[in-house]
C-alpha atoms as a PDB file:
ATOM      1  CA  UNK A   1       0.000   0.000   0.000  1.00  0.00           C
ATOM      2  CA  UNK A   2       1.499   3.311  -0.911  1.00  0.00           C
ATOM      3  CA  UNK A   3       1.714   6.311   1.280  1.00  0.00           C
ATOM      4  CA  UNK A   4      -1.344   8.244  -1.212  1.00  0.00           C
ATOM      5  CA  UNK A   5      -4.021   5.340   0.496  1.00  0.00           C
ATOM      6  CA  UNK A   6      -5.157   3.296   2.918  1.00  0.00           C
ATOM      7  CA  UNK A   7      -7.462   0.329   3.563  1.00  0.00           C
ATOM      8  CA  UNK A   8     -10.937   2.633   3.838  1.00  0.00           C
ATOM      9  CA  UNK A   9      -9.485   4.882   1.283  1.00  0.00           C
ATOM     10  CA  UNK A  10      -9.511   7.935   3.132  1.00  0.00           C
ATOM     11  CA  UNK A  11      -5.906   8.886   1.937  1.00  0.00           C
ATOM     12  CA  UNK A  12      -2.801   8.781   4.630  1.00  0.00           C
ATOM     13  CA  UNK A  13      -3.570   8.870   8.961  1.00  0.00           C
ATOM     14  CA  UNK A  14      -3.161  12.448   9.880  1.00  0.00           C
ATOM     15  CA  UNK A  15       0.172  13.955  10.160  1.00  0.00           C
ATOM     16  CA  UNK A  16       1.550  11.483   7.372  1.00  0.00           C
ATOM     17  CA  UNK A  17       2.134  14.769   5.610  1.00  0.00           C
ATOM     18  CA  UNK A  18       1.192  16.425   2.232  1.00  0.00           C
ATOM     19  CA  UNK A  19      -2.607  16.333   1.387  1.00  0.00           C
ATOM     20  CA  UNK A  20      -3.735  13.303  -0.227  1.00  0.00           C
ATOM     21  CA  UNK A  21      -6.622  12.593   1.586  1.00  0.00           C
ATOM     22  CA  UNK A  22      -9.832  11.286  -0.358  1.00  0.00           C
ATOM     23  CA  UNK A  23     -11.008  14.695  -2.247  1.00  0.00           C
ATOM     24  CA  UNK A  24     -14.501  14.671  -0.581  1.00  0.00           C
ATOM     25  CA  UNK A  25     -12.920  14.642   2.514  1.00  0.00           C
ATOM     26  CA  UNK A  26     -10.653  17.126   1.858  1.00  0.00           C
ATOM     27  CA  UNK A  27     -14.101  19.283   0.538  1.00  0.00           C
ATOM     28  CA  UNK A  28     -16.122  18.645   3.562  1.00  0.00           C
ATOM     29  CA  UNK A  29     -13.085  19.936   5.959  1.00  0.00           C
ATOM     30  CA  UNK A  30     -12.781  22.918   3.820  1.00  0.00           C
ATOM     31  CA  UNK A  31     -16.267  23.158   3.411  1.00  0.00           C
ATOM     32  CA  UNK A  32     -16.492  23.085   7.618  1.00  0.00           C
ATOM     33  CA  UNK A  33     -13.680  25.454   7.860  1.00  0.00           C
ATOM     34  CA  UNK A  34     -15.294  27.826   5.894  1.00  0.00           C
ATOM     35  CA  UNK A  35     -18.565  27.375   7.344  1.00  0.00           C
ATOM     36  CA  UNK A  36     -16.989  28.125  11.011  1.00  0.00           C
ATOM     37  CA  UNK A  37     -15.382  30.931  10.167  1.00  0.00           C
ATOM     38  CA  UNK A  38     -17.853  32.546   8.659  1.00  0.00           C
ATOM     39  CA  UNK A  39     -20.455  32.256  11.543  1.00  0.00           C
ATOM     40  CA  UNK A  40     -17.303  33.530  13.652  1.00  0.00           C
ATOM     41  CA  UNK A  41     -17.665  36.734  11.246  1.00  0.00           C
ATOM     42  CA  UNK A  42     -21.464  36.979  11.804  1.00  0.00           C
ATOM     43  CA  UNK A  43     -21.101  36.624  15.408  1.00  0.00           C
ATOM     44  CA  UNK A  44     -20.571  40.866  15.866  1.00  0.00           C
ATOM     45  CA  UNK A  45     -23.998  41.227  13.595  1.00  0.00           C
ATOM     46  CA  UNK A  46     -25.441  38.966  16.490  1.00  0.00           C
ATOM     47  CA  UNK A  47     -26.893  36.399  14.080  1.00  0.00           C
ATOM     48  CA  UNK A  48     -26.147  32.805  13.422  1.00  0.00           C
ATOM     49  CA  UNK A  49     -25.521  31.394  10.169  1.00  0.00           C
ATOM     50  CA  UNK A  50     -29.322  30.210   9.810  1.00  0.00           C
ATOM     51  CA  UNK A  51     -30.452  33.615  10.512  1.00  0.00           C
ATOM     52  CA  UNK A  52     -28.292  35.379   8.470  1.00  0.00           C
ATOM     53  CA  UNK A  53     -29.280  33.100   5.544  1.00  0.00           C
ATOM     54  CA  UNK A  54     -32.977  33.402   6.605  1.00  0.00           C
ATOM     55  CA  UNK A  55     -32.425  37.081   6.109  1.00  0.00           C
ATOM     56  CA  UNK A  56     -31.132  36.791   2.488  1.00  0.00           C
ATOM     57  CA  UNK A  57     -33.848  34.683   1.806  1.00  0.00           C
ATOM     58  CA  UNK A  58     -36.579  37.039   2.411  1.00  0.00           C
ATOM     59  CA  UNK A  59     -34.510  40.142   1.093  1.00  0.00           C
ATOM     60  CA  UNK A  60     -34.637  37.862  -2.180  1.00  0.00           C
ATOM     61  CA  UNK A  61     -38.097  37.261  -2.073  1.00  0.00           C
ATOM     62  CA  UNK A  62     -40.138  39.701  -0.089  1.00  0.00           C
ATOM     63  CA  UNK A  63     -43.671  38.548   0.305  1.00  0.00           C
ATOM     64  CA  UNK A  64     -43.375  34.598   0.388  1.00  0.00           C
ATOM     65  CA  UNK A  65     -45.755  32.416   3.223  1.00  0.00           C
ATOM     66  CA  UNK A  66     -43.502  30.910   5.708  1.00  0.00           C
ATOM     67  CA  UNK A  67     -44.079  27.450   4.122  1.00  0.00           C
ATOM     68  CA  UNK A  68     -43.363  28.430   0.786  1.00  0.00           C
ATOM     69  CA  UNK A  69     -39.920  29.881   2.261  1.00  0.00           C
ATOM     70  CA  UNK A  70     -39.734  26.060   4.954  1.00  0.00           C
ATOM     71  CA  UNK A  71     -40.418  24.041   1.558  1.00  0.00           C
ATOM     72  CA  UNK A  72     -37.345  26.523  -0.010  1.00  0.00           C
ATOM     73  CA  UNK A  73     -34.646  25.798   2.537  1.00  0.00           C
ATOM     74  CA  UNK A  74     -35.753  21.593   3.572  1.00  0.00           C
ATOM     75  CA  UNK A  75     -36.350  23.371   6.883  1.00  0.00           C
ATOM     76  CA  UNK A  76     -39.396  21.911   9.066  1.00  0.00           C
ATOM     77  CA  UNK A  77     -41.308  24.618   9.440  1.00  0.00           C
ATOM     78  CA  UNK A  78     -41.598  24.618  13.350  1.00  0.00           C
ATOM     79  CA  UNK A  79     -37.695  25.446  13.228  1.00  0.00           C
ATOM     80  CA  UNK A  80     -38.824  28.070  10.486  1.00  0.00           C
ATOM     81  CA  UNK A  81     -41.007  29.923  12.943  1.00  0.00           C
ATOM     82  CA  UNK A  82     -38.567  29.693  15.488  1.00  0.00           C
ATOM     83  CA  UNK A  83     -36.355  31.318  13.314  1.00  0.00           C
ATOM     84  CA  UNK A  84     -38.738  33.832  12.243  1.00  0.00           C
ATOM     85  CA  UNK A  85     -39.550  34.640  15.771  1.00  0.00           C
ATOM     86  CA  UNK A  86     -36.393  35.593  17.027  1.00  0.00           C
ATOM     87  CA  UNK A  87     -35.625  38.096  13.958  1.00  0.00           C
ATOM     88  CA  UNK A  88     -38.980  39.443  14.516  1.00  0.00           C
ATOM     89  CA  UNK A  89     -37.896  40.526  18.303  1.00  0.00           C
ATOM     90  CA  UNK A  90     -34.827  41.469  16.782  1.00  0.00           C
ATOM     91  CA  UNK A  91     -36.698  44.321  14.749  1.00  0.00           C
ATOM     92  CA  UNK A  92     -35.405  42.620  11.954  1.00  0.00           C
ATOM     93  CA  UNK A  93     -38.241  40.956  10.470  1.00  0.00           C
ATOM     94  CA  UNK A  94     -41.975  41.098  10.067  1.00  0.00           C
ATOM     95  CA  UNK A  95     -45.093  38.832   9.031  1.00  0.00           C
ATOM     96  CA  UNK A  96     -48.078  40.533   7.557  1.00  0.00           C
ATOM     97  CA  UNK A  97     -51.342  38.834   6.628  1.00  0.00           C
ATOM     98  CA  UNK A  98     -51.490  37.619   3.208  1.00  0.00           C
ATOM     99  CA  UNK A  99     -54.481  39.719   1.805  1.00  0.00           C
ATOM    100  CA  UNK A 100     -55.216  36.953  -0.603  1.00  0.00           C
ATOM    101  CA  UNK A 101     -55.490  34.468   1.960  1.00  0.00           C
ATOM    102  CA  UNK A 102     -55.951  35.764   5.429  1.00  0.00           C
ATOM    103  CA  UNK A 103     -54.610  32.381   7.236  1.00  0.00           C
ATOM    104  CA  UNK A 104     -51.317  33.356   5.853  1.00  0.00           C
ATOM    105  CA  UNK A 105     -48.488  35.304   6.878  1.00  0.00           C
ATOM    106  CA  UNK A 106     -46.157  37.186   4.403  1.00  0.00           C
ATOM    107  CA  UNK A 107     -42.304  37.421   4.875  1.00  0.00           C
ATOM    108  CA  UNK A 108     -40.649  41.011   4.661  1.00  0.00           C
ATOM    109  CA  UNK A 109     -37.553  42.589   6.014  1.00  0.00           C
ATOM    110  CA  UNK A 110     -38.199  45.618   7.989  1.00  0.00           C
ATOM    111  CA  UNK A 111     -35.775  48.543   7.267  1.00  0.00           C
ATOM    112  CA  UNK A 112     -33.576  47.519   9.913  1.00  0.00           C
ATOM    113  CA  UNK A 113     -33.549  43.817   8.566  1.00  0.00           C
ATOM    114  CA  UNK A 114     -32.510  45.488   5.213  1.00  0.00           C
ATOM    115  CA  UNK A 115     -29.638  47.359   6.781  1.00  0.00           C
ATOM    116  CA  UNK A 116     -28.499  43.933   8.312  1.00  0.00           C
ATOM    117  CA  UNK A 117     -28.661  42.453   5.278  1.00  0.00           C
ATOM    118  CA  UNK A 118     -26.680  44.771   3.974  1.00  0.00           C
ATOM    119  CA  UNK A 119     -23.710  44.198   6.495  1.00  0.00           C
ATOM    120  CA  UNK A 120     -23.986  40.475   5.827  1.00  0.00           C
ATOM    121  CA  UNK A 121     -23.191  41.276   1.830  1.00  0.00           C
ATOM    122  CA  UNK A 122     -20.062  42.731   3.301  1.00  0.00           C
ATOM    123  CA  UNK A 123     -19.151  39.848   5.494  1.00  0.00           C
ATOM    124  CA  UNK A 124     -19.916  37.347   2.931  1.00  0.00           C
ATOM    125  CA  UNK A 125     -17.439  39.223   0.660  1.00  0.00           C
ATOM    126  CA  UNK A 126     -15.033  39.677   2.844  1.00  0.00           C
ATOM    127  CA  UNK A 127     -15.326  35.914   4.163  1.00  0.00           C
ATOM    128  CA  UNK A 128     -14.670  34.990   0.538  1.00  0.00           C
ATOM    129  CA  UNK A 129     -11.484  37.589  -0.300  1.00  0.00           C
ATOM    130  CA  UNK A 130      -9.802  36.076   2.874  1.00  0.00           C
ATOM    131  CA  UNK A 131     -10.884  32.297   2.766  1.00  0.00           C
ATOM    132  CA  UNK A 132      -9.772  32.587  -1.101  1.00  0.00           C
ATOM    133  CA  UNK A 133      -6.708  34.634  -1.307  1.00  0.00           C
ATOM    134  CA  UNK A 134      -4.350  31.888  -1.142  1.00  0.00           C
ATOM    135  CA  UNK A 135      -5.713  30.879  -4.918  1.00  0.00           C
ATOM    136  CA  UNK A 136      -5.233  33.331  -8.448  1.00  0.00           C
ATOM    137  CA  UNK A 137      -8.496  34.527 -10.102  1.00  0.00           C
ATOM    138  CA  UNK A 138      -7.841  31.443 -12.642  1.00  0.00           C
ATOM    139  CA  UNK A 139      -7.973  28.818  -9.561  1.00  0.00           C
ATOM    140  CA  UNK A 140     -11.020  30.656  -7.966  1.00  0.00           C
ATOM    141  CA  UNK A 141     -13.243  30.030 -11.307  1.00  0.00           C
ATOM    142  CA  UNK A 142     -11.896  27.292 -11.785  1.00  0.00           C
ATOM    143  CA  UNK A 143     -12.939  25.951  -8.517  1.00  0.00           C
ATOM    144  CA  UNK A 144     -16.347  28.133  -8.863  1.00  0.00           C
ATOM    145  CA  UNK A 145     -16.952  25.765 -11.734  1.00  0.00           C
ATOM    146  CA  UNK A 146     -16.489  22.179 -10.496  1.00  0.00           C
ATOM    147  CA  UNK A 147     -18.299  23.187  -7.298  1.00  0.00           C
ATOM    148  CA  UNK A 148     -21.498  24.162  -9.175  1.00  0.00           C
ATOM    149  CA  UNK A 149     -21.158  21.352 -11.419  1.00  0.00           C
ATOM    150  CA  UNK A 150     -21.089  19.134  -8.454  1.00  0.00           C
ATOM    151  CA  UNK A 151     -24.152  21.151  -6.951  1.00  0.00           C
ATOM    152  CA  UNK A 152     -25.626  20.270  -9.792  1.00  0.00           C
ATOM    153  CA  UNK A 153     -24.840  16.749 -10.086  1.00  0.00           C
ATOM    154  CA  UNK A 154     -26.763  16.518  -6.440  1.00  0.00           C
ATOM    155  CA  UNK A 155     -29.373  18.597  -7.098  1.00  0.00           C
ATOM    156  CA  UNK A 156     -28.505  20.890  -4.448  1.00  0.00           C
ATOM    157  CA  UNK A 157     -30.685  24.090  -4.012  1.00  0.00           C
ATOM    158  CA  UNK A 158     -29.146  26.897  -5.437  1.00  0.00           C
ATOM    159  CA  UNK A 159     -27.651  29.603  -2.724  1.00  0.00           C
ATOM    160  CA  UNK A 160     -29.286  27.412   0.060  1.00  0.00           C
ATOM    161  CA  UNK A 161     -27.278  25.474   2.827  1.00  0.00           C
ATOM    162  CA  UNK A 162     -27.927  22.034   3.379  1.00  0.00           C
ATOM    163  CA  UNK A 163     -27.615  23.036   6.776  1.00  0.00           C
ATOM    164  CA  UNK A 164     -30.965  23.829   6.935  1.00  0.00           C
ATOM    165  CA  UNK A 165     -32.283  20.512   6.719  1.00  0.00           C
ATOM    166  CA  UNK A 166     -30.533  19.458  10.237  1.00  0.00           C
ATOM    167  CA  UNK A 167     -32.269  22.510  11.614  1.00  0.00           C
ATOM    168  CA  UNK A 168     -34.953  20.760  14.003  1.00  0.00           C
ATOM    169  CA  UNK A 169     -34.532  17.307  13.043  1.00  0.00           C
ATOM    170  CA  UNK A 170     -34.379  14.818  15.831  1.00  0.00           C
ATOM    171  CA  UNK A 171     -31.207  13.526  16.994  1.00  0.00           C
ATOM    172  CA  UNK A 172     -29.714  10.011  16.056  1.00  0.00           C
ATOM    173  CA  UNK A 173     -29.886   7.833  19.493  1.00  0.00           C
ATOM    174  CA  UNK A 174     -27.062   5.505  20.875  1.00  0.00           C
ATOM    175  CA  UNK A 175     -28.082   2.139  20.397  1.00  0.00           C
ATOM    176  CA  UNK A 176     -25.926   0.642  22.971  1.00  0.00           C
END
C-alpha cells in the first residue's frame, strides 16, 4: 500500500504529511472550515448562520408564506417559525397577513432587517477575499466551476445550505 491510500481509502492517517486525503474529505473539511469561520464573522452582527441566511432569503423574495420559504430551505417549518420569531424581536423581520389568503403570513424585512442584510453582503465578501486569497483569479473560477457542477450533479438548491435541513430534526440515538 502506498503512502497516497489506505485500507478505507480515506488517503494517509493524519500527520503522514502532504494532502492526499480522499477529495470529498478534503471538501467537507474545507467546506467546515469555511462554514466556522464565517459564523465567527457573523457573530458581531449577532446572528447565526441560519439567521443570516434566513435574512437573504426574504430580502430575495419579499412577500413569500412561511411554508413556501420552509419548503425553499428543507427546513421543518416549526424550526422556520422559530427562526422567524427571534428576527422578529430582533426588529429585523416582520409577518403581515397575506391579503389573498388571510390564514397566511407574508415574509418582509423591515428597514432595519434590510440594513443587516446589507452588512452580511459585506461579510460574505469579505469571508470569501480572505478564505480565497491563497488561490489566483484562474484557480477561484476554476474551482467556482467544479463546485457548481457538483451542486448540480446533487441537485442541491441553489444559494441554500444544506444546513438547513438538520435545523430541528431529531437527533440520532445511541443504540448501545
Amino acid at each position: 500500500m502506498s503512502d497516497r491510500e489506505n485500507t478505507d481509502g480515506t488517503g494517509p492517517p493524519p500527520g503522514a504529511g502532504g494532502r492526499s486525503a480522499a477529495p470529498a474529505f478534503l471538501l467537507a473539511q474545507v467546506g467546515g472550515l469555511a462554514a466556522l469561520r464565517f459564523g465567527e464573522r457573523l457573530r458581531p452582527l449577532g446572528l447565526s448562520p441560519a439567521q443570516a441566511g434566513l435574512l437573504r432569503a426574504v430580502g430575495a423574495e419579499p412577500g413569500r408564506s412561511q411554508q413556501a420559504l420552509s419548503a425553499q430551505l428543507g427546513l421543518l417549518p416549526s424550526r422556520l417559525v422559530v427562526l422567524v420569531d427571534e428576527l422578529q424581536r430582533e426588529g429585523l423581520m416582520e409577518r403581515r397577513r397575506d391579503v389573498a389568503d388571510r390564514r397566511h403570513y407574508e415574509l418582509h424585512l423591515t428597514p432595519a432587517g434590510a440594513e443587516r442584510l446589507r452588512a452580511i453582503g459585506l461579510v460574505a465578501q469579505a469571508h470569501a477575499e480572505d478564505f480565497l486569497a491563497p488561490l489566483s483569479e484562474p484557480d477561484r473560477a476554476t474551482l467556482t466551476d467544479l463546485l457548481g457542477r457538483l451542486a448540480t450533479a446533487h441537485e442541491l438548491t441553489p444559494r441554500v445550505h444544506p444546513g438547513y435541513r438538520a435545523l430541528g430534526h431529531a437527533r440520532p440515538t445511541r443504540s448501545d
